[in-house]
N, C-alpha and C. Protein backbone atom coordinates (compact mmCIF):
# COMPACT_ATOMS: atom_id res chain seq x y z
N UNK A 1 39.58 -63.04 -0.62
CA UNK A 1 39.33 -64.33 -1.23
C UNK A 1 40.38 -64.59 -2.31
N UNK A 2 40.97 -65.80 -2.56
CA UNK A 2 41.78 -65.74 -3.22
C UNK A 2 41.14 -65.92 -4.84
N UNK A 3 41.90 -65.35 -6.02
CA UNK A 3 41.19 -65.43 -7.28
C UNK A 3 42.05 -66.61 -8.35
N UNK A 4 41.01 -66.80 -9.00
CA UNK A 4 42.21 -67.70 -10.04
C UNK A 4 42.69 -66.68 -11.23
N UNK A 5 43.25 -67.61 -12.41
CA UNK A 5 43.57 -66.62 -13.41
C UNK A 5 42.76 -65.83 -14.05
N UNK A 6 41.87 -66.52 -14.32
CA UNK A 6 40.64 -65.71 -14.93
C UNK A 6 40.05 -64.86 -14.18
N UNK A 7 40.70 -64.54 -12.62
CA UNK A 7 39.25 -63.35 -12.04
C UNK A 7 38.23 -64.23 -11.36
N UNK A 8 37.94 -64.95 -11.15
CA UNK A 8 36.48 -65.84 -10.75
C UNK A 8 37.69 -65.88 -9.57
N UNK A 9 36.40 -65.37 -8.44
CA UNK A 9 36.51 -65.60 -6.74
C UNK A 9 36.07 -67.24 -6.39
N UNK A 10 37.00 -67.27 -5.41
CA UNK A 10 36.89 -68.65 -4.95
C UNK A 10 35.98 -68.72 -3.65
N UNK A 11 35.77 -69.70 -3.16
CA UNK A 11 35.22 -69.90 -1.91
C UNK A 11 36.21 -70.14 -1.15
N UNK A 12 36.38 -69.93 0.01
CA UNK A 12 37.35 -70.10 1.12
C UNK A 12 36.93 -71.50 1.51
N UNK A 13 37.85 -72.82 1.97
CA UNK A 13 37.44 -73.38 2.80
C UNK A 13 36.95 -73.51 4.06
N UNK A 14 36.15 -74.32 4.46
CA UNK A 14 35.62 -74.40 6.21
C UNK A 14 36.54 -74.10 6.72
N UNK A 15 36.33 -73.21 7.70
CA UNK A 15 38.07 -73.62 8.61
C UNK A 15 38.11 -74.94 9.83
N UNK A 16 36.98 -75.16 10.00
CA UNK A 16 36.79 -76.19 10.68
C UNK A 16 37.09 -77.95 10.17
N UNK A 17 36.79 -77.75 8.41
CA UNK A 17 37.04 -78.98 7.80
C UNK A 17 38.97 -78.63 7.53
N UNK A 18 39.28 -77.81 7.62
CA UNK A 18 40.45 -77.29 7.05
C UNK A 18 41.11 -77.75 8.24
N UNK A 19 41.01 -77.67 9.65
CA UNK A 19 42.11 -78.03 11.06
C UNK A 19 41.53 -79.76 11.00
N UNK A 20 40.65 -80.11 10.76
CA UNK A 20 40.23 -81.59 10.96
C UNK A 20 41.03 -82.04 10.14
N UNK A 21 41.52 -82.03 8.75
CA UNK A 21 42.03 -82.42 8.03
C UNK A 21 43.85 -82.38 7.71
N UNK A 22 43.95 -81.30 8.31
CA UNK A 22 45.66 -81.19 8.76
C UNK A 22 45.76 -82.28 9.68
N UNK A 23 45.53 -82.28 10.80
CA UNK A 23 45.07 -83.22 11.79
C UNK A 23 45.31 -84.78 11.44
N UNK A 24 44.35 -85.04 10.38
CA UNK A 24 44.23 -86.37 9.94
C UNK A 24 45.77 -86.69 9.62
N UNK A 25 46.43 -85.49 8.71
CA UNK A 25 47.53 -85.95 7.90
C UNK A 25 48.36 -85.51 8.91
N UNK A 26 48.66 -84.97 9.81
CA UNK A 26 49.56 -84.97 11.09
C UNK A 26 49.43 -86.08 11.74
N UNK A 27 48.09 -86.84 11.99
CA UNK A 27 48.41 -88.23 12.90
C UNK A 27 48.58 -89.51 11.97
N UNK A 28 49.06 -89.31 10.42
CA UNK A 28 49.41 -90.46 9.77
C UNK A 28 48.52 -91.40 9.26
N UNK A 29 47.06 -90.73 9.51
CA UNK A 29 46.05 -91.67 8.93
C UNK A 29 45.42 -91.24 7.64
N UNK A 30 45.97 -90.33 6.93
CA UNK A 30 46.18 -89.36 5.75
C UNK A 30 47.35 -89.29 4.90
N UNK A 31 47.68 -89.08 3.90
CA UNK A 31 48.49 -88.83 2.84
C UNK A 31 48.19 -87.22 2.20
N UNK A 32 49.36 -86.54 2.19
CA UNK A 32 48.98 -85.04 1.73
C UNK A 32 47.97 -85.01 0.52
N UNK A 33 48.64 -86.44 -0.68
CA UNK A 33 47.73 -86.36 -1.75
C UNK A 33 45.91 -86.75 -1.92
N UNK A 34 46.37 -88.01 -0.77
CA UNK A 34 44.86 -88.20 -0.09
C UNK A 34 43.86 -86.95 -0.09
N UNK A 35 44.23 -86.09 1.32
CA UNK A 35 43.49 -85.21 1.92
C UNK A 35 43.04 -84.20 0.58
N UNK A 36 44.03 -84.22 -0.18
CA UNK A 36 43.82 -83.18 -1.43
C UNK A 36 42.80 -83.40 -1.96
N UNK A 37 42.33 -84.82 -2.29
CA UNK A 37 41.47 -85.22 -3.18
C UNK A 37 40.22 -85.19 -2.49
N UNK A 38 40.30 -85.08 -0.89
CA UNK A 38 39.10 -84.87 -0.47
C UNK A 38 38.33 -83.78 -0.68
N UNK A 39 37.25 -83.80 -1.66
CA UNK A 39 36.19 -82.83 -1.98
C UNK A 39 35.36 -82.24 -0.94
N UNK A 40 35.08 -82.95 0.49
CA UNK A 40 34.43 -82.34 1.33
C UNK A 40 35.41 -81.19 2.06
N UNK A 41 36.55 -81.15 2.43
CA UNK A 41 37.44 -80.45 2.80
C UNK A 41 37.38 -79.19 1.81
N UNK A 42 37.62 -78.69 0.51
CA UNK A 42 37.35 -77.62 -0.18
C UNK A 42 36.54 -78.15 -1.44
N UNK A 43 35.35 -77.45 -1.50
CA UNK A 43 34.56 -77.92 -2.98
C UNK A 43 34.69 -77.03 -3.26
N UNK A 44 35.13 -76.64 -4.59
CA UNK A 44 35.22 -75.51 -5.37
C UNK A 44 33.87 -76.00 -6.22
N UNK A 45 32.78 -74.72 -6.22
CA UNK A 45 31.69 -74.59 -7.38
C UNK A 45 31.98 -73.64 -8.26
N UNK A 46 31.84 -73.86 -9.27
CA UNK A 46 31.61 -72.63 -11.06
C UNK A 46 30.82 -72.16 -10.56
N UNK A 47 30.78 -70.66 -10.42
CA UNK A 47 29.61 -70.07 -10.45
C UNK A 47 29.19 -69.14 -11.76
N UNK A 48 29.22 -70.23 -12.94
CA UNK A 48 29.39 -69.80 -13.93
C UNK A 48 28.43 -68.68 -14.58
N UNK A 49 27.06 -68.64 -13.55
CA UNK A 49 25.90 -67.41 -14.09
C UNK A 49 26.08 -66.05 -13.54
N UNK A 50 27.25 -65.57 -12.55
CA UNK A 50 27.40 -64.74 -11.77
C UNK A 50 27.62 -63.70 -13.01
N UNK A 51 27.02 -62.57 -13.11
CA UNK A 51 26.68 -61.67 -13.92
C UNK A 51 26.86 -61.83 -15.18
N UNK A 52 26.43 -62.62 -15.80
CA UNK A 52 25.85 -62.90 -16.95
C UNK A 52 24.81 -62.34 -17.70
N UNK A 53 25.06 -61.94 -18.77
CA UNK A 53 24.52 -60.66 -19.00
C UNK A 53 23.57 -61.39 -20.54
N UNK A 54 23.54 -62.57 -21.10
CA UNK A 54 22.34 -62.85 -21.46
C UNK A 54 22.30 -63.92 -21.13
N UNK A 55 20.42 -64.43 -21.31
CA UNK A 55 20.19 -65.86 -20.49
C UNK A 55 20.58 -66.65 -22.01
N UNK A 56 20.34 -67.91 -21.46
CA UNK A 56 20.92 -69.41 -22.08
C UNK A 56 20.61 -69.04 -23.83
N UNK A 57 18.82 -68.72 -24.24
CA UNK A 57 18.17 -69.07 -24.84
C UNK A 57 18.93 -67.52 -26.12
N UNK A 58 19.29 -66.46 -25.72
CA UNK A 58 19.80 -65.62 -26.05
C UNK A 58 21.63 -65.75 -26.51
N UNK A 59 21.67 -66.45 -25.81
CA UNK A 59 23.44 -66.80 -26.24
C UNK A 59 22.96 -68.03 -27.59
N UNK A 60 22.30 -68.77 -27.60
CA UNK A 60 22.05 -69.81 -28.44
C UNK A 60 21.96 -69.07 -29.92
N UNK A 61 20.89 -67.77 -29.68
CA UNK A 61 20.58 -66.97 -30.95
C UNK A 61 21.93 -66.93 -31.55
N UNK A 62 23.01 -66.14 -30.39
CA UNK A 62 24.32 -65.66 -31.44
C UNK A 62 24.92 -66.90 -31.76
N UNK A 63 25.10 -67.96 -31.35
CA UNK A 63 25.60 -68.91 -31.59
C UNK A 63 25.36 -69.65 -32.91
N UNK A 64 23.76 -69.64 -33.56
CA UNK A 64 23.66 -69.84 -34.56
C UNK A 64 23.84 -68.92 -35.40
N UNK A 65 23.51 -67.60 -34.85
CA UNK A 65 24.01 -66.07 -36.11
C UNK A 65 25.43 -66.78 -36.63
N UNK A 66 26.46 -66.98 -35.79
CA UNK A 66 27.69 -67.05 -35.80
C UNK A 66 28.11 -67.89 -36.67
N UNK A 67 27.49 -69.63 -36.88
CA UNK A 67 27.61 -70.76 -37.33
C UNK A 67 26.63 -70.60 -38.90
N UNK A 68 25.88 -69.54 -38.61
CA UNK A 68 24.90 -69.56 -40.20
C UNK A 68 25.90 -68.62 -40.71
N UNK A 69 26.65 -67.52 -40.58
CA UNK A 69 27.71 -66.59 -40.83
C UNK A 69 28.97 -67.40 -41.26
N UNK A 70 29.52 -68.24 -40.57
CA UNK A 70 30.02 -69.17 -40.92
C UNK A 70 30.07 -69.95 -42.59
N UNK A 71 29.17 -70.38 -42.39
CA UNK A 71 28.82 -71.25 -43.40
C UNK A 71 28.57 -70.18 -44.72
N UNK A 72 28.11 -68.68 -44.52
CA UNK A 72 27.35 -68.24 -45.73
C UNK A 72 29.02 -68.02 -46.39
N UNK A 73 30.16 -67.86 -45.58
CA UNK A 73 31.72 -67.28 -45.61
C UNK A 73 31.72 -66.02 -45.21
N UNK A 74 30.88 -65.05 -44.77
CA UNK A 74 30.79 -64.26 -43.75
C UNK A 74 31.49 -64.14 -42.68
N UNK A 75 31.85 -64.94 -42.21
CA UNK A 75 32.34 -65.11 -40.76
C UNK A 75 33.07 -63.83 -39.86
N UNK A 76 32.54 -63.84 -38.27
CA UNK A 76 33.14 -62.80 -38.20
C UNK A 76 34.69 -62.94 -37.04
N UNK A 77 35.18 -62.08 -36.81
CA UNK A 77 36.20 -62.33 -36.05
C UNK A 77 36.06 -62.26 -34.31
N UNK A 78 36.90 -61.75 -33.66
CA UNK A 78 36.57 -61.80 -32.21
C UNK A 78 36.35 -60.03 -31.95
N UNK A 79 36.75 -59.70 -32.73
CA UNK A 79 36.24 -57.70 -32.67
C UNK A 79 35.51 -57.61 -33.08
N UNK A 80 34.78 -58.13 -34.34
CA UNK A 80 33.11 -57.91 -34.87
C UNK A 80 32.50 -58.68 -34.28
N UNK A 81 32.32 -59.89 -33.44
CA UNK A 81 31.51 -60.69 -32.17
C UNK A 81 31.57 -59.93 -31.28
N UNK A 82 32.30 -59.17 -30.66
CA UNK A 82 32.90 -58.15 -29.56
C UNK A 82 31.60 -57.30 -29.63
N UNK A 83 31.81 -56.34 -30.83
CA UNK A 83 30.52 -55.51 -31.21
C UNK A 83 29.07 -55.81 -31.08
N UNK A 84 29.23 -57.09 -31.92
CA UNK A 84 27.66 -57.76 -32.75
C UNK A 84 27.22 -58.07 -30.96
N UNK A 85 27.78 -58.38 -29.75
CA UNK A 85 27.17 -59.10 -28.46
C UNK A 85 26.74 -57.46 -27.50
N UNK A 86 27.58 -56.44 -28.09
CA UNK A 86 26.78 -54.81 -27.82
C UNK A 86 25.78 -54.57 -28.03
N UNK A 87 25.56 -54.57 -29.52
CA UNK A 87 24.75 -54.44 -30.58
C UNK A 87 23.61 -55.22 -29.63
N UNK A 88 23.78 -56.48 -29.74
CA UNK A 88 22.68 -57.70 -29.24
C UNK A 88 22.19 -57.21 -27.91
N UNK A 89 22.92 -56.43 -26.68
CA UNK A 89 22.42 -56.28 -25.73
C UNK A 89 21.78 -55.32 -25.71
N UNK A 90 22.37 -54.02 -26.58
CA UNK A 90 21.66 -52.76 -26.35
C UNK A 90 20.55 -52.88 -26.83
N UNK A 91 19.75 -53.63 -28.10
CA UNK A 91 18.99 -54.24 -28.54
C UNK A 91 17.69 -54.65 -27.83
N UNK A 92 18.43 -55.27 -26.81
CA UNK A 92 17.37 -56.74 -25.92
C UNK A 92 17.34 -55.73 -24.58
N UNK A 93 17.53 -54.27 -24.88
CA UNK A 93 17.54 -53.46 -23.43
C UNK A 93 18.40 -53.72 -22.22
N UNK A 94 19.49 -53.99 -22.33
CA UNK A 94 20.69 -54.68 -21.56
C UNK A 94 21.92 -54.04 -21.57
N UNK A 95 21.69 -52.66 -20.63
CA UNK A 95 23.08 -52.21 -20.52
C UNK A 95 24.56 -52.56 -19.59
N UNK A 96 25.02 -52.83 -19.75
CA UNK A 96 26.35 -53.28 -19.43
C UNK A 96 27.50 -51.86 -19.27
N UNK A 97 27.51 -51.43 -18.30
CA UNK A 97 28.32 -50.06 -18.33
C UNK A 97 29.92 -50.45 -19.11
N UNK A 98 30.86 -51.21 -18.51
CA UNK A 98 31.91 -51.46 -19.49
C UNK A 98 31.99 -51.56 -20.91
N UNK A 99 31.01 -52.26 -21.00
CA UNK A 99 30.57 -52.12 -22.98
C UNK A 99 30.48 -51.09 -23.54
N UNK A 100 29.53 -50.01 -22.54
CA UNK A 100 29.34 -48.52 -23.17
C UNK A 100 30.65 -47.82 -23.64
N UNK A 101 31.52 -47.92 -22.75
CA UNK A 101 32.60 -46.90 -23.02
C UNK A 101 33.31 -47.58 -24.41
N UNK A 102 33.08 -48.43 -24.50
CA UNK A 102 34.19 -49.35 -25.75
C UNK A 102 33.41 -49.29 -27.30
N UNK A 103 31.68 -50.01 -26.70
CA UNK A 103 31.13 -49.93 -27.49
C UNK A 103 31.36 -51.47 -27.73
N UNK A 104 31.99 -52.36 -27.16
CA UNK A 104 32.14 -54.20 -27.38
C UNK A 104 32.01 -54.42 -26.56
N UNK A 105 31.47 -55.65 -26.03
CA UNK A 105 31.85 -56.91 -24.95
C UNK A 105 33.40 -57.06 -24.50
N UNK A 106 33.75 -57.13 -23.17
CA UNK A 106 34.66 -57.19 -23.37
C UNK A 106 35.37 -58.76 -23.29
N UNK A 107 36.88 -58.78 -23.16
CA UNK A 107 37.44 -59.95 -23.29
C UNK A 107 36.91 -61.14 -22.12
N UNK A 108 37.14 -60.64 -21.30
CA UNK A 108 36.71 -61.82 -20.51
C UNK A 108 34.81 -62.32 -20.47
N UNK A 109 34.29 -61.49 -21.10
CA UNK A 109 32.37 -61.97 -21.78
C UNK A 109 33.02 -62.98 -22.88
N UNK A 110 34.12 -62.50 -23.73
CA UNK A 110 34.65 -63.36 -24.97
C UNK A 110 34.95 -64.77 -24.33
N UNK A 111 35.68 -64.71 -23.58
CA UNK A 111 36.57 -66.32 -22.75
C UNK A 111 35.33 -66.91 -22.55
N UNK A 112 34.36 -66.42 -21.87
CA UNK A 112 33.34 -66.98 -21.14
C UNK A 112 31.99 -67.94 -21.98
N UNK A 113 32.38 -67.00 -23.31
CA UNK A 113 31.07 -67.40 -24.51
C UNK A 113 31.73 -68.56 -24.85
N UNK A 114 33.22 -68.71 -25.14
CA UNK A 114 34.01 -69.74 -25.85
C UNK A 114 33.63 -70.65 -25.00
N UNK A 115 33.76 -70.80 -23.64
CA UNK A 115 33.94 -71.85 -22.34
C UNK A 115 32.29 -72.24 -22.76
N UNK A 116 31.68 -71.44 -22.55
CA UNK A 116 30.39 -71.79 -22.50
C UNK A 116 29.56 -72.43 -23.61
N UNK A 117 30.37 -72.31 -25.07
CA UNK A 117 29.83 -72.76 -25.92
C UNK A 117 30.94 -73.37 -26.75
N UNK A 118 31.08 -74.69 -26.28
CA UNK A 118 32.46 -75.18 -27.29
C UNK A 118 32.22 -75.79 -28.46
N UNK A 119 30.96 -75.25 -29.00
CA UNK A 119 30.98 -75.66 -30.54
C UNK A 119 31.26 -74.79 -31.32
N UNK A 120 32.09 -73.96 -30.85
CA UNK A 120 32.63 -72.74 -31.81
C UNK A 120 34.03 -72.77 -31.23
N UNK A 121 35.05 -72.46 -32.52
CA UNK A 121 36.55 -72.12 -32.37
C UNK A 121 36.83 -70.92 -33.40
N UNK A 122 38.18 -70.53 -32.98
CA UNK A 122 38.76 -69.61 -33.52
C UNK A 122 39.80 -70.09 -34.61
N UNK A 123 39.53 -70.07 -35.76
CA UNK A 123 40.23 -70.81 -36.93
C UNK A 123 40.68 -69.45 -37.82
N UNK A 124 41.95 -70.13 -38.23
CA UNK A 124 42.37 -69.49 -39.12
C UNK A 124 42.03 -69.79 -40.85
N UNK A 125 41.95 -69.00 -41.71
CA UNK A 125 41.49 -69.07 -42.91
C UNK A 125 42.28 -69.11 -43.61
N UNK A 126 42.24 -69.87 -44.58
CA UNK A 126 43.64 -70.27 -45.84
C UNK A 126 43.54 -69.29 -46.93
N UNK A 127 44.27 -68.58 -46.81
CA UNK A 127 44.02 -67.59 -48.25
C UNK A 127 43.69 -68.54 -49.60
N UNK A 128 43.27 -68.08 -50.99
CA UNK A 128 42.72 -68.78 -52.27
C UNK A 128 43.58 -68.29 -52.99
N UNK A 129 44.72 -67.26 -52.85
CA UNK A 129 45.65 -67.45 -53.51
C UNK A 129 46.34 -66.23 -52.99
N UNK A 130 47.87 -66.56 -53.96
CA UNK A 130 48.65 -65.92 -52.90
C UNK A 130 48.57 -64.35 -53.02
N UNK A 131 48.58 -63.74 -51.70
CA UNK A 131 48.20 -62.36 -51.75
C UNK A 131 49.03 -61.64 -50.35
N UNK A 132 49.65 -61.31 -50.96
CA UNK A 132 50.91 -60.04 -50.11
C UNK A 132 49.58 -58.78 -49.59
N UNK A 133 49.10 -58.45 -50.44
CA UNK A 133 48.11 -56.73 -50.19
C UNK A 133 47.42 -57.36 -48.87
N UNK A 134 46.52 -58.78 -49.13
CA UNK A 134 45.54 -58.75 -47.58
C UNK A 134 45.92 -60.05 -46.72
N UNK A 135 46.18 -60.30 -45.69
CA UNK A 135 46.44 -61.50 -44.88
C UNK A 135 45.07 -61.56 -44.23
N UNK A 136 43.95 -62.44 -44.52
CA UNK A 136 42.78 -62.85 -43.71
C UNK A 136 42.83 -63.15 -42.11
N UNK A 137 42.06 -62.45 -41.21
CA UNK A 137 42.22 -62.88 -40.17
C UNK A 137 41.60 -63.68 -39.39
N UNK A 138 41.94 -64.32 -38.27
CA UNK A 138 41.39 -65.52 -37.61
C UNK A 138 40.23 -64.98 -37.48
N UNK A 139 39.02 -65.56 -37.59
CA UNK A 139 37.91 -66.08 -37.59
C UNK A 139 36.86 -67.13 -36.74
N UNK A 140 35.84 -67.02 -36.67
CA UNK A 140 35.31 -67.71 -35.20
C UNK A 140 33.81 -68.89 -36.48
N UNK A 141 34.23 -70.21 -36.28
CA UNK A 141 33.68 -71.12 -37.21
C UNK A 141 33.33 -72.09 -36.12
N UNK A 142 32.28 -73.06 -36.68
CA UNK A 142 32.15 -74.46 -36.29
C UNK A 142 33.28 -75.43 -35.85
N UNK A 143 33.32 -75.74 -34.48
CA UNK A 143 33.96 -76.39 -34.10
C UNK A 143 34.29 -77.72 -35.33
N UNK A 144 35.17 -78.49 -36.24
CA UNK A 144 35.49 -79.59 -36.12
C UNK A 144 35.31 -79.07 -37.82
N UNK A 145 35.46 -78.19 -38.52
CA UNK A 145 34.60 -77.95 -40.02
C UNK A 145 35.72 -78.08 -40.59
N UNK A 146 35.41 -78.70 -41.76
CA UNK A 146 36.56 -79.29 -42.13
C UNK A 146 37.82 -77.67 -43.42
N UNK A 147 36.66 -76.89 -44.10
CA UNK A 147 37.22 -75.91 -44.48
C UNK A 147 36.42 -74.51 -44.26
N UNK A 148 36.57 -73.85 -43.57
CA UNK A 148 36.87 -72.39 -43.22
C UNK A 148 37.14 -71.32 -44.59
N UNK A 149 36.06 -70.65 -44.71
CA UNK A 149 36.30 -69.52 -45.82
C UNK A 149 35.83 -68.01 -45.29
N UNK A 150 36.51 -67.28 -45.77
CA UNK A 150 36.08 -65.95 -45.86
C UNK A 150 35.95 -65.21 -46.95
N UNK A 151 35.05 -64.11 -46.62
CA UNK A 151 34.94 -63.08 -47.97
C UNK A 151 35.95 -61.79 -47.49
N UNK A 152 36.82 -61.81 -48.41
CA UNK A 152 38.13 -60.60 -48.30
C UNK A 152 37.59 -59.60 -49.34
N UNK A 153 38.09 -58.44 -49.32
CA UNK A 153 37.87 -57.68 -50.35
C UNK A 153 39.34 -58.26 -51.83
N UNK A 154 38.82 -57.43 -52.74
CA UNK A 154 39.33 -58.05 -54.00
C UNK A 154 40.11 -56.86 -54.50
N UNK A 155 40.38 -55.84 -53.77
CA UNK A 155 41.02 -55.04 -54.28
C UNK A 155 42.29 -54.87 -54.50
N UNK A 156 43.26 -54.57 -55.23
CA UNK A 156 44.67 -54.83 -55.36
C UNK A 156 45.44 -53.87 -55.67
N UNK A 157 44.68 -52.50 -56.03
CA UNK A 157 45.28 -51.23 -55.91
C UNK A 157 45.22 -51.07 -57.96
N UNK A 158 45.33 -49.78 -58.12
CA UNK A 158 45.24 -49.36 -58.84
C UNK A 158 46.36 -47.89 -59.43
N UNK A 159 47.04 -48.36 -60.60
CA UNK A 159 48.00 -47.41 -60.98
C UNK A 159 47.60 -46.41 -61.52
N UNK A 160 47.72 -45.43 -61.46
CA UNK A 160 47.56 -43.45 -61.85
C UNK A 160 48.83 -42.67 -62.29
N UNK A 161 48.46 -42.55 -63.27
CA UNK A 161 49.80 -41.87 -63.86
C UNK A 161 49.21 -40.42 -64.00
N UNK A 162 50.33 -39.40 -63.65
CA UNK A 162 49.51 -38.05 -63.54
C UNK A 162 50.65 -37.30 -64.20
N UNK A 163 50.39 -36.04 -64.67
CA UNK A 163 51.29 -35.07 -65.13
C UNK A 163 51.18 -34.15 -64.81
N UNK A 164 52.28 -33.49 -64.21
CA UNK A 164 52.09 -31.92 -63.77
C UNK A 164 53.47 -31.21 -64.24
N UNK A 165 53.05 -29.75 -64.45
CA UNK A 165 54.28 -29.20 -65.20
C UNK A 165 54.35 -28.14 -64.63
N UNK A 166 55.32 -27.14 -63.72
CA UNK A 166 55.71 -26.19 -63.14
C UNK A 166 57.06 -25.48 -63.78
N UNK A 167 56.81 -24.39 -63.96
CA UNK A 167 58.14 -23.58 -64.63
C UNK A 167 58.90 -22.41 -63.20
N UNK A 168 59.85 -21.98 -63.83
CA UNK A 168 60.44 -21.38 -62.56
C UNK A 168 59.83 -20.43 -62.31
N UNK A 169 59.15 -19.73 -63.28
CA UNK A 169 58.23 -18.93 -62.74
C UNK A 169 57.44 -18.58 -61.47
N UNK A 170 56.57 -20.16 -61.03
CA UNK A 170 56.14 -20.62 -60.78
C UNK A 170 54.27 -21.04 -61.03
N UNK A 171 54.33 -20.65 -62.57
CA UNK A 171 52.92 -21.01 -63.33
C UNK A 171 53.15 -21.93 -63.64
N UNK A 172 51.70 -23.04 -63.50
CA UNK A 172 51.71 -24.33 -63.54
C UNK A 172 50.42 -24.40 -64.42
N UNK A 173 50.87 -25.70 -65.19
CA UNK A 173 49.21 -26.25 -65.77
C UNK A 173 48.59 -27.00 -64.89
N UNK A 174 47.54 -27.25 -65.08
CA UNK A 174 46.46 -28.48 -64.04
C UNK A 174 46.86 -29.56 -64.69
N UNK A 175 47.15 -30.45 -63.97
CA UNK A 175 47.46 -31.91 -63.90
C UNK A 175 46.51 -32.68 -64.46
N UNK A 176 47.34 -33.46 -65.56
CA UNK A 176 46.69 -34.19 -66.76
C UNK A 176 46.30 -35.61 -65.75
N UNK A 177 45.22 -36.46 -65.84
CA UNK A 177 45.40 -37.87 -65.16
C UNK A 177 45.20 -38.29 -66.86
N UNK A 178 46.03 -39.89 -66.47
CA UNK A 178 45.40 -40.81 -67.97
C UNK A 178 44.51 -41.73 -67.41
């Protein structure tokens, strides 16, 4: 069967609607672009529930976890959603063998949540001031929000001045900190 980019199997066309339709456009009563557009000749269906690993009412939960996380400046990224949709299955008794070995959802459960729920995007966060030590990373917020925050840590490192004194001897004192 042939696949698209994403992996999702296609349906083969009829082969019977498939020679009727060459046909048409071999005896001139067809246009290649015509026949194309004919939907009875190949219908491609989404078979968008084909192992889907939580129902509707269960994806909705994370969806608001995600958007109340959001808003508190919590927010998490696409590796802590990765986790938190493990977490959520192993939880709800829902093992998923690929998850086990990783311990996340993997990427293409990720593509699928996005497709499936487009009131969430992947936004980037404006740092609050300028900071070389942490670059904030993209983040998963309310579609259309007008500012995006996160909680970074505040740490910026800390200087230690130490003294140590060794003679050729090689007797040393214990090292003074200030």
């Amino acid at each position: 069967m042939p696949r698209s980019r994403r992996g999702i199997k296609r349906k083969l066309p009829n082969q019977t609607d498939l020679e009727c339709t060459v046909n048409e456009v071999q005896g001139n009563s067809l246009t290649v672009s015509e026949a194309s557009l004919n939907k009875d000749t190949y219908n491609y269906t989404s078979n968008i529930n084909h192992r889907r690993v939580f129902t509707v009412d269960e994806e909705k939960e994370l969806v608001e976890y995600l958007k109340m996380s959001a808003r508190l400046q919590y927010s998490l990224t696409k590796t802590d959603t990765r986790k938190l949709a493990n977490q959520f299955a192993v939880s709800n008794g829902k093992h998923v063998k690929e998850w086990d070995k990783s311990e996340e959802a993997g990427k293409e459960w990720m593509r699928g949540f996005f497709s499936r729920n487009n009131t969430l995007s992947l936004r980037k966060t404006e740092p609050t001031r300028n900071s070389t030590v942490h670059v904030p990373p993209k983040i998963i917020a309310t579609k259309g929000s007008k500012q995006v925050g996160c909680m970074t840590s505040g740490e910026r490192g800390i200087n230690v001045t130490m003294i140590c004194a060794i003679n050729a001897a090689g007797n040393h004192v214990p090292p003074i900190k200030n």
